[in-house]
Protein backbone atom coordinates (compact mmCIF):
# COMPACT_ATOMS: atom_id res chain seq x y z
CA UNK A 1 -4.45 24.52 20.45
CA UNK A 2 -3.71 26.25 17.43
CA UNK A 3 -4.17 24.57 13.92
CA UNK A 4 -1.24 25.09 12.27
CA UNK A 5 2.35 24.27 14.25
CA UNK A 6 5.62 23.88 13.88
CA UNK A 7 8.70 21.67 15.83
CA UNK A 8 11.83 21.81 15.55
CA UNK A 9 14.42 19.70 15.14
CA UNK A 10 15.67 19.08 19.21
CA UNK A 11 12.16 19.29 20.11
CA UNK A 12 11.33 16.10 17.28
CA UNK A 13 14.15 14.38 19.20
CA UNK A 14 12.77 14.70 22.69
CA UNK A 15 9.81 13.39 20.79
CA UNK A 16 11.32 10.41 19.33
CA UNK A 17 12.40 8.65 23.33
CA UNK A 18 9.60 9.83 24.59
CA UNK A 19 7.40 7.54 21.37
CA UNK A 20 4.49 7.61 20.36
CA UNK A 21 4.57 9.86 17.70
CA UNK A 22 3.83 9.15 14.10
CA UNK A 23 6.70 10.74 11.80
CA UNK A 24 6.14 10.83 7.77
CA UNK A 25 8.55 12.07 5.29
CA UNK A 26 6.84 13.43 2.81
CA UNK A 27 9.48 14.20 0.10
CA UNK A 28 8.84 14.30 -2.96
CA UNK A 29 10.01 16.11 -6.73
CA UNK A 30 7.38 16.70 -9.50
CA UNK A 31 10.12 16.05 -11.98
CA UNK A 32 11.05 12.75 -10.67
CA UNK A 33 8.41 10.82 -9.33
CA UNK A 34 10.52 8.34 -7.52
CA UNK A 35 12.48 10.85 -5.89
CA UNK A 36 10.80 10.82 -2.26
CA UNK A 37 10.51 7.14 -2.12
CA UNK A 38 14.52 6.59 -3.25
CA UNK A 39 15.40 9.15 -1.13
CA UNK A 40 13.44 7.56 1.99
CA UNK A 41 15.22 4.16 1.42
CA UNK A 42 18.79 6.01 1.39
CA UNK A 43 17.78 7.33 5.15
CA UNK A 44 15.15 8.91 6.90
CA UNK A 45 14.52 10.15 10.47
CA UNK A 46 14.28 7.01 12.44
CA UNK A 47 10.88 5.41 13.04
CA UNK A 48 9.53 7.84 9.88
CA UNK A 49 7.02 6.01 7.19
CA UNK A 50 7.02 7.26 3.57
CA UNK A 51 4.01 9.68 2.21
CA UNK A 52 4.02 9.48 -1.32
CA UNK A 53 2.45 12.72 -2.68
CA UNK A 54 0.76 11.14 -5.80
CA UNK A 55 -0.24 7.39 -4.27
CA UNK A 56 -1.27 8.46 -0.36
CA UNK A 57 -1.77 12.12 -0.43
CA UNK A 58 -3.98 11.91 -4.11
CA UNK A 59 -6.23 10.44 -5.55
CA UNK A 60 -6.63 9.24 -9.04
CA UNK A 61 -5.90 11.38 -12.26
CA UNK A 62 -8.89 11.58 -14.44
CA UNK A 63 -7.36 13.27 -17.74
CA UNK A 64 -9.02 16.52 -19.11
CA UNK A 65 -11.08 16.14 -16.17
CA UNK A 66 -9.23 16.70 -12.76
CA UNK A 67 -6.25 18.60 -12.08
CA UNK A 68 -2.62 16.56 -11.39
CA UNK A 69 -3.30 16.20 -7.79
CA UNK A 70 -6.86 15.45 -7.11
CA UNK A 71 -7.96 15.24 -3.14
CA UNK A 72 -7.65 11.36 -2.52
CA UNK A 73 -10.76 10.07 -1.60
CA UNK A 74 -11.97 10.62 2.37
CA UNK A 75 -12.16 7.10 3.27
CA UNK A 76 -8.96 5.78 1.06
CA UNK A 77 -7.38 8.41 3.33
CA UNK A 78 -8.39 7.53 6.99
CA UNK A 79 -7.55 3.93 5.72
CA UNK A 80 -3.66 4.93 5.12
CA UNK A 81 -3.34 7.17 8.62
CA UNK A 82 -4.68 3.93 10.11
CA UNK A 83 -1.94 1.86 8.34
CA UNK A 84 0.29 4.27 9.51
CA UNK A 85 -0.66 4.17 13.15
CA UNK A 86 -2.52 7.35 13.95
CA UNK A 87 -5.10 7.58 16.57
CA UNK A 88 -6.76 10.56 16.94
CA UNK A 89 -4.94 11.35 20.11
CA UNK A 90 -1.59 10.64 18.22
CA UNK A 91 0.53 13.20 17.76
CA UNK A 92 2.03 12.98 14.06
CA UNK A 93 5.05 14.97 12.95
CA UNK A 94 5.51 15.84 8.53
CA UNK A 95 8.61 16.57 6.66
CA UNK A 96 10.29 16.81 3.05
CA UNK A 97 13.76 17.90 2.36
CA UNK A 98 13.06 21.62 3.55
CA UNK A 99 10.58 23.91 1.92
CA UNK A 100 7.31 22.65 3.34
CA UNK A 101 5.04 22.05 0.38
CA UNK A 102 4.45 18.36 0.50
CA UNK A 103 4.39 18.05 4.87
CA UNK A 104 1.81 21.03 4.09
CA UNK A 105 -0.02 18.81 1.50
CA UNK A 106 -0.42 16.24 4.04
CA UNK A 107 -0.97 18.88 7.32
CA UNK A 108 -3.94 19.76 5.26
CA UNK A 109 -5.51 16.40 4.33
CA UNK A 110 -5.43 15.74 8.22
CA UNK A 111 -7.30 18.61 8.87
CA UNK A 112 -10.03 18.10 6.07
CA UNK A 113 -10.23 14.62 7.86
CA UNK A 114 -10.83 16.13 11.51
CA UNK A 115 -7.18 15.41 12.49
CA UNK A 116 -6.64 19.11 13.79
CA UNK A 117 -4.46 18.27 17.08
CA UNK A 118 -1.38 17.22 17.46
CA UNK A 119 0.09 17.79 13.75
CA UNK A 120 3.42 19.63 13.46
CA UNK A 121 5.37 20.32 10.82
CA UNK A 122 9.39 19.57 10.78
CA UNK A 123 9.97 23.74 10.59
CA UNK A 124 13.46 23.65 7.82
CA UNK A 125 12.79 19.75 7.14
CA UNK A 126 15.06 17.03 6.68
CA UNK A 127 17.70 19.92 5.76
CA UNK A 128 17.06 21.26 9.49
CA UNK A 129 17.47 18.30 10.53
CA UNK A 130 20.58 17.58 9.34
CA UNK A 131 22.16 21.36 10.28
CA UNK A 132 21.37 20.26 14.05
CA UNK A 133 23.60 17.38 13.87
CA UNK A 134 21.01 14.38 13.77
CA UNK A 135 21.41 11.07 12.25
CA UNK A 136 19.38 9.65 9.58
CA UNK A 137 18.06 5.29 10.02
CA UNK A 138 17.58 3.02 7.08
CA UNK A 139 15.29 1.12 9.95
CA UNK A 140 11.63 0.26 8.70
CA UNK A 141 9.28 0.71 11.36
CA UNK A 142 7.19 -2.26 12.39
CA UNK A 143 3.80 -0.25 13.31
CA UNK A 144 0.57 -1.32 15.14
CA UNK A 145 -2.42 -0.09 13.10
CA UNK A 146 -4.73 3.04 14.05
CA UNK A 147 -8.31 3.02 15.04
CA UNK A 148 -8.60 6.86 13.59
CA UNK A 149 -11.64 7.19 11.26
CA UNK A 150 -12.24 11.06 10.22
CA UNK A 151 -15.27 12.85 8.61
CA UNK A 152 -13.86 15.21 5.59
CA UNK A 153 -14.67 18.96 6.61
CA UNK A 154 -15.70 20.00 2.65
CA UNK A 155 -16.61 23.32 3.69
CA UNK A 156 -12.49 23.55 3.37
CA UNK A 157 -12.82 22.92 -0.36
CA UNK A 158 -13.89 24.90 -3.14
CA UNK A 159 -14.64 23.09 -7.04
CA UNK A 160 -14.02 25.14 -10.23
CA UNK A 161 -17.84 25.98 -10.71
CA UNK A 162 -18.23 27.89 -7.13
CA UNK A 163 -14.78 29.23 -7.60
CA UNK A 164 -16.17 30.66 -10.83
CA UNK A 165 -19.62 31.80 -9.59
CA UNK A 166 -17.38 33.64 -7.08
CA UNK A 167 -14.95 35.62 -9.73
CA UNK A 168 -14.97 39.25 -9.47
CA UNK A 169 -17.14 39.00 -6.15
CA UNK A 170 -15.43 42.61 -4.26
CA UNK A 171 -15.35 40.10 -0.83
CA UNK A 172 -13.27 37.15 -2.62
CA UNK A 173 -9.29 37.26 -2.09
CA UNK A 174 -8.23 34.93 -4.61
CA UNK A 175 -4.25 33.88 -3.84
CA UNK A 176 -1.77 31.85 -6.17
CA UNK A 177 1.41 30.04 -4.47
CA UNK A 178 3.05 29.74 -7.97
CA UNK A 179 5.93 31.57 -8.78
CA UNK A 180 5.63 35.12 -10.66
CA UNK A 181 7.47 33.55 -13.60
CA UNK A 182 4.67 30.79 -13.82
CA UNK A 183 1.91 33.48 -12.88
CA UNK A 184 2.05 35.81 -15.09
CA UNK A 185 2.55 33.49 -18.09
CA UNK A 186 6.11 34.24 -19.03
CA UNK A 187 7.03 30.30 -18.26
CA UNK A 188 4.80 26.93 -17.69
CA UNK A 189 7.10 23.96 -17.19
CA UNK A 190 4.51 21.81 -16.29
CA UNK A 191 0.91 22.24 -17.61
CA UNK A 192 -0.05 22.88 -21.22
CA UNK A 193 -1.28 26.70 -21.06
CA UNK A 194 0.24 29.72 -18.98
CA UNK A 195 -1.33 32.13 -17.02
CA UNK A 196 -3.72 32.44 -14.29
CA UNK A 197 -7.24 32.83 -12.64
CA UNK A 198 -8.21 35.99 -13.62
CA UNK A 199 -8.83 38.58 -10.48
CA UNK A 200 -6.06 35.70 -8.51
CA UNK A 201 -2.98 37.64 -6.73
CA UNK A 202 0.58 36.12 -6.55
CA UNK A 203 1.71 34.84 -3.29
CA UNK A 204 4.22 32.27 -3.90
CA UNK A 205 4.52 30.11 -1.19
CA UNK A 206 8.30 30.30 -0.96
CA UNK A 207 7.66 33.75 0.29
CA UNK A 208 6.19 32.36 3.81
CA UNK A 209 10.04 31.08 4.74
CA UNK A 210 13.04 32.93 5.27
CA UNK A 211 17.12 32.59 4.53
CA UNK A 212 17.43 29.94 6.64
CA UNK A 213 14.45 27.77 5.05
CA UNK A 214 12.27 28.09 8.21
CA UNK A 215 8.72 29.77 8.35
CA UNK A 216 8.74 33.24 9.17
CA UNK A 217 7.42 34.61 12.77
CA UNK A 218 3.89 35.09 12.49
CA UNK A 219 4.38 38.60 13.03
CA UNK A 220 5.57 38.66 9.54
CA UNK A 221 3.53 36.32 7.84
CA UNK A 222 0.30 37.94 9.25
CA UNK A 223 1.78 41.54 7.97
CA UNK A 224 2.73 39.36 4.31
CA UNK A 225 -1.12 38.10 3.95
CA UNK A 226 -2.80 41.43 5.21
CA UNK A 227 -1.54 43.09 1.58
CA UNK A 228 -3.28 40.64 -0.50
CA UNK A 229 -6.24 40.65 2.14
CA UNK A 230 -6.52 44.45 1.75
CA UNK A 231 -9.40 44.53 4.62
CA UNK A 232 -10.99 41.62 3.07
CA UNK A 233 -12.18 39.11 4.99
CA UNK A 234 -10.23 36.65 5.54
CA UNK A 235 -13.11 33.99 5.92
CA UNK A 236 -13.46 34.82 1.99
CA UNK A 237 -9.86 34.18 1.55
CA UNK A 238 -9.33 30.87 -1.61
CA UNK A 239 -5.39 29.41 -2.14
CA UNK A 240 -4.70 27.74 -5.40
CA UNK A 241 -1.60 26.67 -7.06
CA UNK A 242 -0.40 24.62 -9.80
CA UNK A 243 -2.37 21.39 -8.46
CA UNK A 244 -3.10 21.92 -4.83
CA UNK A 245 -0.02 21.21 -3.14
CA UNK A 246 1.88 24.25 -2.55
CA UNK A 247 -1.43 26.00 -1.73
CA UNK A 248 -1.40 24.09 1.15
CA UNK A 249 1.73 25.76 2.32
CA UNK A 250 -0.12 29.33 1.97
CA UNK A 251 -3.07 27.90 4.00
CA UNK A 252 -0.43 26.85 6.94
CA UNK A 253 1.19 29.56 7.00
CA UNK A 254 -2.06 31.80 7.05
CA UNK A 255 -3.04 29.90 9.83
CA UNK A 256 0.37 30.13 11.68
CA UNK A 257 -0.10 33.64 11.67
CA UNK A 258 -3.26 33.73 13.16
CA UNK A 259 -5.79 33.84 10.37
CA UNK A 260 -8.90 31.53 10.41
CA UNK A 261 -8.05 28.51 7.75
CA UNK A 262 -9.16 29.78 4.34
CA UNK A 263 -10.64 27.65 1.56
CA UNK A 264 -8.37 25.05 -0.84
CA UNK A 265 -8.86 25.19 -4.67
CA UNK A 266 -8.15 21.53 -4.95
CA UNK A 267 -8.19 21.41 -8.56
CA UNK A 268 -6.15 24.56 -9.09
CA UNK A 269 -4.65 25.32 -12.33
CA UNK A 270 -3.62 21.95 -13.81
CA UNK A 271 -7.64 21.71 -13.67
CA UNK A 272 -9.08 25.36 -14.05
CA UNK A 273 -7.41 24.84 -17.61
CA UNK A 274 -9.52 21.96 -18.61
CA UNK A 275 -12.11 23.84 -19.30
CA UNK A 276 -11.73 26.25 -22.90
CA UNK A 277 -14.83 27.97 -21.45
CA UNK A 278 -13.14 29.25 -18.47
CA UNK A 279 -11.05 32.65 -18.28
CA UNK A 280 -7.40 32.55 -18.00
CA UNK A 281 -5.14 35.53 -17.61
CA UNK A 282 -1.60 36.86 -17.51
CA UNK A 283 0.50 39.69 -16.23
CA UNK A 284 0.72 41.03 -13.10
């Protein structure tokens, strides 16, 4: 079964009478932190819980220190899918309003915690959802806790100092889901300096979708990753972003096109910064 997938929205319907399935809405806005959970108690998808990006799917801010979205920690984790009813033969379904980035964020905690079948991803998100005609609940699901446990798969992480033993190694394809407005240093509207890694290529992670909000075939997303692969290895391959979220949507979508799962720099910029010592760079 492959690691990364996608359902859509008739197929999370057939889903929903047959039960069983674990739905979380994962929406979210950096800019307004209460966003998601508002938006969850105005209507969700019936029998969804709510993922909250910074208090489930992180863990705790150490200032000057970690980036804005540090991995929560492994066990905290498995705790929270077991509050929210997953099994490790459950089969859990993610969404946010459309683009991806936070049901990615969470897609790729699951995996790091061994949680590899059975995770789709809502492909257009609540948006889709609402194009094919379905109805949104204010219910609040009364679940039976999980028994699933999960051992964190680190070899899926990389920390600043191995990312930066690794700089300017001729095998390393380092990729950047940030906008080219954010990474080449022309704007920053969130973290104190502009810029970023230097030898990193832009891939923003809106890129992997197309007009209609939904992930491009793999066809194309396997021809979109090959440029910044350039024969590379893609074992070698490193995603980073602004704080490890939309990085996570580069990593899906490299695995929905067929690519083994490359490595997450958790940390990413809001953390590579930190450091005075460390490089930055802008421009193309």
């Amino acid at each position: 079964m492959p690691l990364a997938q996608l359902i859509s929205p008739q197929q999370l319907a057939e889903r929903q009478k047959a039960g069983g399935v674990v739905i979380l809405d994962c929406r979210f806005a950096l800019e307004d932190p209460d966003y998601g959970r508002c938006s969850y108690a105005e209507g969700h998808i019936e029998g969804a819980q709510y993922a909250d990006l910074e208090r489930h799917l992180s863990g705790p801010v150490t200032k000057g220190v970690t980036g804005r979205h540090p991995l929560p920690a492994a066990n905290a984790f498995a705790e929270q899918l077991r509050a929210w009813g997953v099994n490790v033969d459950t089969d859990v379904v993610l969404y946010d309003d459309g683009p991806g980035a936070y049901a990615a964020r969470a897609w790729w905690l699951l995996a790091w915690l061994g949680k590899r079948d059975g995770v789709f991803i809502l492909d257009g998100g609540l948006k889709a959802w609402h194009a094919a005609g379905f109805p949104l609940s204010l219910d609040a699901p009364v679940v039976e806790p999980g028994t699933f446990v999960g051992t964190p798969d680190n070899r899926m992480v990389l920390d600043a100092e191995h990312l930066l033993e690794r700089l300017g190694q001729p095998g390393l394809t380092l990729i950047d889901a940030r906008a080219q407005p954010r990474f080449r240093g022309e704007v920053e509207p969130i973290d104190p300096i502009a810029g970023h890694i230097p030898g990193a290529q832009c891939a923003a992670f809106n890129e992997n979708l197309g007009s209609d909000g939904r992930f491009l075939p793999a066809e194309q997303l396997k021809q979109r990753f090959a440029t910044q692969l350039q024969g590379r290895s893609p074992d070698e391959l490193v995603a980073y972003c602004g704080s490890g979220v939309t990085a996570c949507h580069n990593l899906f979508a490299l695995s929905l096109a067929g690519y083994p799962l490359g490595k997450l720099y958790a940390g990413s910029w809001s953390e590579w910064i930190n450091d005075p010592a460390r490089a930055i760079a802008t421009g193309d």
